[in-house]
C-alpha atoms as a PDB file:
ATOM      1  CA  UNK A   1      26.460  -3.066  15.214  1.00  0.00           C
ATOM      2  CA  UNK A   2      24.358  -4.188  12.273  1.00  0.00           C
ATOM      3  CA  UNK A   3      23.119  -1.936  10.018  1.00  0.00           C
ATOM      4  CA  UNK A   4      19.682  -2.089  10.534  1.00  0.00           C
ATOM      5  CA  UNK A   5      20.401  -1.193  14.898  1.00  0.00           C
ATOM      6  CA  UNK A   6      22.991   1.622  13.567  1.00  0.00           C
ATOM      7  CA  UNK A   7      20.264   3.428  11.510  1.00  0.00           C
ATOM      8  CA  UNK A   8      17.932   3.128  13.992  1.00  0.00           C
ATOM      9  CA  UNK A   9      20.443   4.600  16.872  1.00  0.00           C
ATOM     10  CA  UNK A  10      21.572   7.332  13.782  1.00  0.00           C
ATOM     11  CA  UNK A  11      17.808   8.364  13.757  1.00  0.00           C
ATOM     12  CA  UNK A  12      16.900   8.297  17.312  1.00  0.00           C
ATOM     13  CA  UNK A  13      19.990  10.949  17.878  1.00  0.00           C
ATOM     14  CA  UNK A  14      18.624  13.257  15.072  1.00  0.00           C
ATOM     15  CA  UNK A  15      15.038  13.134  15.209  1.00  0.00           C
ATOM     16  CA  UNK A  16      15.264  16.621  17.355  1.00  0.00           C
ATOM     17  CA  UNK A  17      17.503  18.125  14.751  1.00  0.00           C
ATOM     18  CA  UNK A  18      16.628  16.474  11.274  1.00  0.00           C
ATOM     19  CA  UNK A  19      13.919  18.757   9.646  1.00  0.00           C
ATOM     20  CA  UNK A  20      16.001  22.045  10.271  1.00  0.00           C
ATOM     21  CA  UNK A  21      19.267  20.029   9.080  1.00  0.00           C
ATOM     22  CA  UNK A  22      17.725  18.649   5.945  1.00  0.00           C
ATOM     23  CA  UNK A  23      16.434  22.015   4.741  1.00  0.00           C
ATOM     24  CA  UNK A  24      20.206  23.491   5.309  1.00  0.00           C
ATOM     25  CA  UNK A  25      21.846  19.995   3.937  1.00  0.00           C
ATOM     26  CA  UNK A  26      19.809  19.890   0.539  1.00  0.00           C
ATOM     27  CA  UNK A  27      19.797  23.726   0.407  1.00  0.00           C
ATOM     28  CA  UNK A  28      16.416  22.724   0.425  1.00  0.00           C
ATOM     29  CA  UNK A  29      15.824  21.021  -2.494  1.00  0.00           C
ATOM     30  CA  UNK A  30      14.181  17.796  -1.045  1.00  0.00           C
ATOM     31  CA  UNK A  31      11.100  20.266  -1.293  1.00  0.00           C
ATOM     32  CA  UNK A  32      11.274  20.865  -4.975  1.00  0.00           C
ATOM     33  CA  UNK A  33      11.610  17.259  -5.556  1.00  0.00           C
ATOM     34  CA  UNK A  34       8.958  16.302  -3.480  1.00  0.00           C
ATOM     35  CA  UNK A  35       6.985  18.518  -5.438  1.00  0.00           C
ATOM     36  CA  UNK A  36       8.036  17.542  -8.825  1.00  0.00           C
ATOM     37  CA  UNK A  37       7.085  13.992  -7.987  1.00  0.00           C
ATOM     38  CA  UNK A  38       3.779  14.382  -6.561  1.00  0.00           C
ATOM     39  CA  UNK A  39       2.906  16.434 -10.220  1.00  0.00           C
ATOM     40  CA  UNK A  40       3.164  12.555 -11.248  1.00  0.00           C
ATOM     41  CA  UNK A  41       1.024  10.963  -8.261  1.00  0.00           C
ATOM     42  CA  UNK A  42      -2.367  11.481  -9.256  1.00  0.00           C
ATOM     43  CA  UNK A  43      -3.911  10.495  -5.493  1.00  0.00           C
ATOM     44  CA  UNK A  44      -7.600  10.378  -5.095  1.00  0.00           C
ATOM     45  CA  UNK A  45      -9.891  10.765  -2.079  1.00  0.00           C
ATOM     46  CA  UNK A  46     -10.657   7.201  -0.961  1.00  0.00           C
ATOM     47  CA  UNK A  47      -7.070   5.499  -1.731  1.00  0.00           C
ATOM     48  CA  UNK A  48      -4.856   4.077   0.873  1.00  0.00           C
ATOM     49  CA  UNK A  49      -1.436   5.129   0.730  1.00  0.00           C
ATOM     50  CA  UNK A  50       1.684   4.446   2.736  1.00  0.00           C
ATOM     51  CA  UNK A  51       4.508   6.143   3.297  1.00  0.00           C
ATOM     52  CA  UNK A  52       7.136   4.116   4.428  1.00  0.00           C
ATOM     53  CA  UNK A  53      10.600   5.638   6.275  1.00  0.00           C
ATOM     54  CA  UNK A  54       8.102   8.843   6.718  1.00  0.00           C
ATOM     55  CA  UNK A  55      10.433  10.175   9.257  1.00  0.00           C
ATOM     56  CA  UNK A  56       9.280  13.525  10.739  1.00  0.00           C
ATOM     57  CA  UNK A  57       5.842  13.048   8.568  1.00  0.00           C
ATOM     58  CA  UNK A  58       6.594  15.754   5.725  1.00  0.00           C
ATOM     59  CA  UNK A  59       6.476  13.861   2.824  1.00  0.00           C
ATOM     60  CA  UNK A  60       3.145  11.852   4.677  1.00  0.00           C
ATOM     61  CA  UNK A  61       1.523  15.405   5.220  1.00  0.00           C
ATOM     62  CA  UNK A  62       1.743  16.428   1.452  1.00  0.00           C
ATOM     63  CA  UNK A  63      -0.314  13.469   0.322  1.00  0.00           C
ATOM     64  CA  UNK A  64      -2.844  13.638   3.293  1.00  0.00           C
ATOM     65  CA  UNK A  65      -3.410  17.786   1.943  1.00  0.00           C
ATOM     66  CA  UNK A  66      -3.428  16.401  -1.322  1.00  0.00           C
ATOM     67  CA  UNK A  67      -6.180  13.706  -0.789  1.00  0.00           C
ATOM     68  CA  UNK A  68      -7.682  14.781   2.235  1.00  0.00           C
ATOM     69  CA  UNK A  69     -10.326  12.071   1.517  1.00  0.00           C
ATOM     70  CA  UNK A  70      -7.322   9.538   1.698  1.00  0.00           C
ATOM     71  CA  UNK A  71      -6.265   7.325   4.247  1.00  0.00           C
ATOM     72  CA  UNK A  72      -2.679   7.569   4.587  1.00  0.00           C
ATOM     73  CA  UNK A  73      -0.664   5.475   6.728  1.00  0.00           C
ATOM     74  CA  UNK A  74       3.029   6.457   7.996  1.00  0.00           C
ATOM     75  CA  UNK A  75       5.699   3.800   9.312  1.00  0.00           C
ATOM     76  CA  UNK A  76       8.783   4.113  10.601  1.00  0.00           C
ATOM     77  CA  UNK A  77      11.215   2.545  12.625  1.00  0.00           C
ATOM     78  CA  UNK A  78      12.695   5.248  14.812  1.00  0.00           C
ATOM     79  CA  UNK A  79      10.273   5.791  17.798  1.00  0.00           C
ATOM     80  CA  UNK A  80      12.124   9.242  18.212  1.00  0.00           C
ATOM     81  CA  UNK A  81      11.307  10.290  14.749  1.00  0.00           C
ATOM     82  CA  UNK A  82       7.553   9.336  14.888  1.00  0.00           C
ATOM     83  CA  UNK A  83       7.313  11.262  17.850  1.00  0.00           C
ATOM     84  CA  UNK A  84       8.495  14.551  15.853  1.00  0.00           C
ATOM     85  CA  UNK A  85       5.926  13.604  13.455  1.00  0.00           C
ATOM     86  CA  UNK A  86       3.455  12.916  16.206  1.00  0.00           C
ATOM     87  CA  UNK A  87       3.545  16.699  16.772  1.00  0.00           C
ATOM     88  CA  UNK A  88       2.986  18.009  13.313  1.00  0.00           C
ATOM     89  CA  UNK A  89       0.245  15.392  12.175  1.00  0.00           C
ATOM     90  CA  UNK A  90      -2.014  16.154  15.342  1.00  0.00           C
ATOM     91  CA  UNK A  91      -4.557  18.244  13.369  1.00  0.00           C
ATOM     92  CA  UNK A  92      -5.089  16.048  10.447  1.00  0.00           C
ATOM     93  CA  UNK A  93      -8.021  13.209  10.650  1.00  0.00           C
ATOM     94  CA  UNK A  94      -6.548  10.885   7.933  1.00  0.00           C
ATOM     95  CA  UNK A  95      -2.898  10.366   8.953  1.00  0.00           C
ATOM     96  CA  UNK A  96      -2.151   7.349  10.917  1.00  0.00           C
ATOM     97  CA  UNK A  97       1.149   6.649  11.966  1.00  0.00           C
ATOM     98  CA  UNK A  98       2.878   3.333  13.115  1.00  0.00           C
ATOM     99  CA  UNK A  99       6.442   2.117  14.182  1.00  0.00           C
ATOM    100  CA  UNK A 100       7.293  -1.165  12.020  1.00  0.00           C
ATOM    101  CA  UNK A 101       9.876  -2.575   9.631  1.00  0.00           C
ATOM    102  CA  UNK A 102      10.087  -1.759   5.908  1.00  0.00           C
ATOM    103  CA  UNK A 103      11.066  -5.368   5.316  1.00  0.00           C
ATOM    104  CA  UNK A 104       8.637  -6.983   7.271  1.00  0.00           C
ATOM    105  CA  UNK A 105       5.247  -4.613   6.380  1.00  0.00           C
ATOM    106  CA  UNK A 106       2.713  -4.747   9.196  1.00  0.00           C
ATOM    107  CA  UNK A 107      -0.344  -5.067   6.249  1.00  0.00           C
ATOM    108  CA  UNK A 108      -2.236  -7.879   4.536  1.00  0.00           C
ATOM    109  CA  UNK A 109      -1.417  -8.015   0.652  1.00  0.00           C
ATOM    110  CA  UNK A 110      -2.805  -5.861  -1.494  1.00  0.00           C
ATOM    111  CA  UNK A 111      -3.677  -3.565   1.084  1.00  0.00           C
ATOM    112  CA  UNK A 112      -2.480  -0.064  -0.623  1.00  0.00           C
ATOM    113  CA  UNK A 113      -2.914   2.322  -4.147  1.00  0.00           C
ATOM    114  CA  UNK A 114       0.111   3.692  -3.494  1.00  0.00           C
ATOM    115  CA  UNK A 115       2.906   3.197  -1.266  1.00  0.00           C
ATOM    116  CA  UNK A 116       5.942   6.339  -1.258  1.00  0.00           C
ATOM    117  CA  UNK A 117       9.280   5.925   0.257  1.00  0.00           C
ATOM    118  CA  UNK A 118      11.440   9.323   0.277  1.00  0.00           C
ATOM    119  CA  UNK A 119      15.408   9.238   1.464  1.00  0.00           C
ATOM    120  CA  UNK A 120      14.172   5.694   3.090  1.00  0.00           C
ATOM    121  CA  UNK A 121      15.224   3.071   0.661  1.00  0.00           C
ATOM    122  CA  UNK A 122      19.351   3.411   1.157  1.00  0.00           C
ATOM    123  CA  UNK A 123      19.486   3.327   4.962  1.00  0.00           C
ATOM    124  CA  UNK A 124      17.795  -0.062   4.468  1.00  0.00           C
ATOM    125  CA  UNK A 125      19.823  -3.326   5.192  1.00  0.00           C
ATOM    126  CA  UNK A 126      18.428  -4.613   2.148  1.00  0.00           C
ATOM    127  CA  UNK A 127      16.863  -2.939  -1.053  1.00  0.00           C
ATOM    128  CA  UNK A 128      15.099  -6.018  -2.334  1.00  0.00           C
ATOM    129  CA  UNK A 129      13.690  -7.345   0.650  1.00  0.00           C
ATOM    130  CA  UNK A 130      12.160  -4.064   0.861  1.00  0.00           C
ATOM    131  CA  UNK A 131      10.888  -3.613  -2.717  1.00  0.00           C
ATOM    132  CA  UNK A 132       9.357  -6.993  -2.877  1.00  0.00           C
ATOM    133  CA  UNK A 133       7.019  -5.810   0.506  1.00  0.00           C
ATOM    134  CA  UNK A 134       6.804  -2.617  -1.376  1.00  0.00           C
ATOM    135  CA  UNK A 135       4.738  -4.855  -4.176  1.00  0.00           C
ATOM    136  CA  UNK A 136       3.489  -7.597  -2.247  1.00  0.00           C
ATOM    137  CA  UNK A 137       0.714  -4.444   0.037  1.00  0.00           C
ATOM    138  CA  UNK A 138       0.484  -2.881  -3.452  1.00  0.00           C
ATOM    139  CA  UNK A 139      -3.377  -3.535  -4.617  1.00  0.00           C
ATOM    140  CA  UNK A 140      -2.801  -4.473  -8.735  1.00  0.00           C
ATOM    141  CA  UNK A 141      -2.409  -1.274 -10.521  1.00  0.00           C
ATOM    142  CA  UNK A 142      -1.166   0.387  -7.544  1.00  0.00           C
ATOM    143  CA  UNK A 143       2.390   2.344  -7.834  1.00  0.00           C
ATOM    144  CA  UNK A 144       5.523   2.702  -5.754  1.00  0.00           C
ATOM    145  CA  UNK A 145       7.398   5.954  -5.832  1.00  0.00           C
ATOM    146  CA  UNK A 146      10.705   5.935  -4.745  1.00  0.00           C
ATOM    147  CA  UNK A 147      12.494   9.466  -4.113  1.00  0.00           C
ATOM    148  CA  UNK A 148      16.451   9.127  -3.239  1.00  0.00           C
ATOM    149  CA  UNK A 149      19.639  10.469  -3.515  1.00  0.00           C
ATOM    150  CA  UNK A 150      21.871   9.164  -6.430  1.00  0.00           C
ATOM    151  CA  UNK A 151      24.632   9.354  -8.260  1.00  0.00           C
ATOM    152  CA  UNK A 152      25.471  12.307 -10.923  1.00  0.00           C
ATOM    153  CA  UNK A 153      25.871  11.124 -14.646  1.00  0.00           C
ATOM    154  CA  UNK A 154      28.554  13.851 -15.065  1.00  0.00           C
ATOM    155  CA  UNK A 155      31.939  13.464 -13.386  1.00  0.00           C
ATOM    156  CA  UNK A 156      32.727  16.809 -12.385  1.00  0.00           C
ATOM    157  CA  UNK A 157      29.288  17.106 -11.000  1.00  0.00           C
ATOM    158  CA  UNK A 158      29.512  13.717  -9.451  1.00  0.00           C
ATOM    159  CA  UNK A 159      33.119  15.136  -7.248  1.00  0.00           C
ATOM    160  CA  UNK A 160      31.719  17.980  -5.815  1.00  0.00           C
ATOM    161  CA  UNK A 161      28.722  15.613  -5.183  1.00  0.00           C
ATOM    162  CA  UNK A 162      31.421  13.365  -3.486  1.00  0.00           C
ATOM    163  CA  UNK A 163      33.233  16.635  -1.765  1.00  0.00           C
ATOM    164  CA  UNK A 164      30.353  17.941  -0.308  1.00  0.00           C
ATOM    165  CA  UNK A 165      28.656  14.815   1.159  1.00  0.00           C
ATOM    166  CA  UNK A 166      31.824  13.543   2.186  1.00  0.00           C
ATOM    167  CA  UNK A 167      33.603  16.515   3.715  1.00  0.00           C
ATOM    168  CA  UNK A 168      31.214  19.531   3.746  1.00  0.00           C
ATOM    169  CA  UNK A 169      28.287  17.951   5.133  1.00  0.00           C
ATOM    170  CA  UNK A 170      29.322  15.712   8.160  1.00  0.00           C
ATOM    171  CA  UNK A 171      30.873  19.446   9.549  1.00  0.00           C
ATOM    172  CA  UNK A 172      27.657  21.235   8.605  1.00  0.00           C
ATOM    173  CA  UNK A 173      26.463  18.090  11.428  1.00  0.00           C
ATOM    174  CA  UNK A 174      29.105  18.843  14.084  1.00  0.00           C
ATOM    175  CA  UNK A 175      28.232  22.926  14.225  1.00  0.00           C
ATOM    176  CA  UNK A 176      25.187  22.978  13.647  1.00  0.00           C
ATOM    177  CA  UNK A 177      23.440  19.915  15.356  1.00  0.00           C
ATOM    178  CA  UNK A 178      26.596  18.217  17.254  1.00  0.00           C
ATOM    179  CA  UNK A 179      26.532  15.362  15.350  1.00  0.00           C
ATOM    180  CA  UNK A 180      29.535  15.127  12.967  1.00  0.00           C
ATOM    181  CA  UNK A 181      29.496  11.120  13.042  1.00  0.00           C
ATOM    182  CA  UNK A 182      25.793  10.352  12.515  1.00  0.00           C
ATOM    183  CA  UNK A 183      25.953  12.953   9.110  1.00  0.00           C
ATOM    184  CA  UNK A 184      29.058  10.951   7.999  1.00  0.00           C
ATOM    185  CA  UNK A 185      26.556   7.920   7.720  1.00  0.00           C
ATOM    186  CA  UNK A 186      24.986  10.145   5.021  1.00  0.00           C
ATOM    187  CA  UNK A 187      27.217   9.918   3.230  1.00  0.00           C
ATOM    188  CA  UNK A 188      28.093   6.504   3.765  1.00  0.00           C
ATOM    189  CA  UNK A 189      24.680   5.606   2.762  1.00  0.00           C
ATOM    190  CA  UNK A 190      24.578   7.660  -0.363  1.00  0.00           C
ATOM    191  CA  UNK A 191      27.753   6.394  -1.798  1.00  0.00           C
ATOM    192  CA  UNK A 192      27.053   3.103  -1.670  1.00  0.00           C
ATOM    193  CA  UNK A 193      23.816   2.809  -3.109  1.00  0.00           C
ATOM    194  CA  UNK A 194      22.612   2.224  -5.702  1.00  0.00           C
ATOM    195  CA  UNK A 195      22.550   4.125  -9.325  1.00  0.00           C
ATOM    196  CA  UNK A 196      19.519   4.821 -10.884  1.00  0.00           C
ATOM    197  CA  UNK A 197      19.462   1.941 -13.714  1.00  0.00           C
ATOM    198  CA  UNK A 198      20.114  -0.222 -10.726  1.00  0.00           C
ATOM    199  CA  UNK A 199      17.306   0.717  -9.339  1.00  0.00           C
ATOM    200  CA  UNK A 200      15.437   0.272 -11.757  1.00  0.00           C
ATOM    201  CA  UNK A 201      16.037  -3.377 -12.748  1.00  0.00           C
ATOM    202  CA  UNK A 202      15.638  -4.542  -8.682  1.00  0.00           C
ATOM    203  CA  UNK A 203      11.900  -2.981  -9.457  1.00  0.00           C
ATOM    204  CA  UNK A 204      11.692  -4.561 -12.483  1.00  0.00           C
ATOM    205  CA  UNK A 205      12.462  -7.601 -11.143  1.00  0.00           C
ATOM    206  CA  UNK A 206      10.312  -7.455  -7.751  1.00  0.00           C
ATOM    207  CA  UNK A 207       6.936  -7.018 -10.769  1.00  0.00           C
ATOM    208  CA  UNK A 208       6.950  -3.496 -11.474  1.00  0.00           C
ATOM    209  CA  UNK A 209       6.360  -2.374 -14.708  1.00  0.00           C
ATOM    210  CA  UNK A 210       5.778   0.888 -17.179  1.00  0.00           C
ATOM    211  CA  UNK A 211       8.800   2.847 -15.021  1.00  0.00           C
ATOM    212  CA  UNK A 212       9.898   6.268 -15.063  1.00  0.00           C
ATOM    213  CA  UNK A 213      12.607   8.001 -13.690  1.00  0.00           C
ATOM    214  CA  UNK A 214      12.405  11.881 -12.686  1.00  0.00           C
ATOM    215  CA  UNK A 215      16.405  12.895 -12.734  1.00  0.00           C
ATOM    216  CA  UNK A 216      16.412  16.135 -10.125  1.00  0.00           C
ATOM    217  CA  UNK A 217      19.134  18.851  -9.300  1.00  0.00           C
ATOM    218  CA  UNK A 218      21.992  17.303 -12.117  1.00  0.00           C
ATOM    219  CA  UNK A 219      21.018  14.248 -10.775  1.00  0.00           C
ATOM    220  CA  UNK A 220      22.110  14.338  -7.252  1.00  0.00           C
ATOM    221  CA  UNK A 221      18.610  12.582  -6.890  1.00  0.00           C
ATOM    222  CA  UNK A 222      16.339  10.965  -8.565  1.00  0.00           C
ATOM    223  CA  UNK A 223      12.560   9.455  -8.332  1.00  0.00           C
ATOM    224  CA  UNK A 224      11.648   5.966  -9.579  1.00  0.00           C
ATOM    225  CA  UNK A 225       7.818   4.971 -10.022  1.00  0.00           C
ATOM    226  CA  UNK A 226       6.696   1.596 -11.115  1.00  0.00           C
ATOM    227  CA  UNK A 227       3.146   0.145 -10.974  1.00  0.00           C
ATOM    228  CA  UNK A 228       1.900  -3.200  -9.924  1.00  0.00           C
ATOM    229  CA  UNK A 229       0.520  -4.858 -12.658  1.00  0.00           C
ATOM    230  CA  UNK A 230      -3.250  -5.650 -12.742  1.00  0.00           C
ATOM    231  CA  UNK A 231      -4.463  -8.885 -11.984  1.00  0.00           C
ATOM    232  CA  UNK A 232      -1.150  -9.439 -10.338  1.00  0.00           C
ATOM    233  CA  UNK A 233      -1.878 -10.322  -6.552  1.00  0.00           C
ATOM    234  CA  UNK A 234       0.589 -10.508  -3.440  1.00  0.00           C
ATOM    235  CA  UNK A 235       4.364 -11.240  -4.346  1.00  0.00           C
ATOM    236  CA  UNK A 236       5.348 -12.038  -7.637  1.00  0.00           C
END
């Protein structure tokens, strides 16, 4: 199976469990880094924004409460997961949400202020492909805000890193949600991709400029923003 048709089958399985199991998995610091980013998103009523891999619709909720003037767009790929997300974006008249692929955006260029991709980019076949969409629906000035795992600078924190993703975690899947094999891609996914300077040059190189990187939790994760450069239009 191809990695694009295994994540998809991965999310389809969890969608019922994923929100209580990512709370317990990142002892529930995908909130606090969530909300440490957005201190850096300065959204305004009347921007587009999408969120792309928006899952369940919790990170695509926090910027339609934060702009409620906004129209923000969710995609995702898993029919199972947008259907969670269905549910908990019901009451709120700016939210849109639409199945699609990451690689192959479903928008016109230049289409979008910002565009926000949260524990998204890794289960992606491939991180360039994706970034270079990410730039090409960016309007110029607009910014992309990535927020993923990664890998810890220091080496002892780095093992346990490694022990718990690897051993802890996929167990924490089988007793809790019956799905020891589909948390094991987590941390397939997490250990092969990529570290933050890495991450930073494929931006660089898709057009993004003036980047910053937010290290959070020892650096077990990490956000990257870049910004579209004005009077840049489409793909570089």
């Amino acid at each position: 199976m191809d990695k694009e048709k295994k994540v998809q089958t991965i999310f389809n399985a969890i969608s019922g469990d994923y929100d209580h199991m990512n709370n317990i998995i990142s002892l529930n610091q995908h909130t606090a880094w969530r909300n440490r980013t957005m201190q850096e998103m300065f959204l305004k009523n009347g921007h587009k924004i999408l969120d792309v891999c928006c899952g369940t619709g919790d990170w695509t909720i926090q910027l339609a409460e934060k702009a409620p003037g906004a129209n923000v767009t969710g995609l995702d790929f898993s029919g199972n997961m947008l259907e969670v997300a269905k549910g908990k974006v019901e009451d709120y008249g700016n939210i849109t949400l639409i199945q699609g692929n990451a690689m192959d955006l479903p928008f016109e260029d230049d289409s979008f202020n910002f565009v926000t991709i949260g524990f998204g980019l890794r289960n992606l076949p491939d991180y360039r492909q994706a970034i270079e969409e990410f730039h090409r629906v960016l309007i110029p000035g607009g910014v992309l805000v990535v927020l993923e795992t990664s890998t810890p600078e220091n080496r002892i924190v780095n093992r346990g890193f490694d022990f718990y993703f690897g051993k802890i975690m996929p167990k924490l899947g089988g007793v809790i949600a019956g799905r020891t094999k589909e948390y094991e891609w987590l941390y397939e996914s997490t250990s092969t991709f990529l570290t933050k300077p890495e991450l930073k040059d494929m931006m660089t190189a898709a057009g993004f400029t003036n980047m910053k990187i937010l290290s959070h939790t020892l650096g077990t994760a990490a956000t990257h923003i870049g910004y579209k450069p004005l009077g840049q239009v489409g793909s570089v």
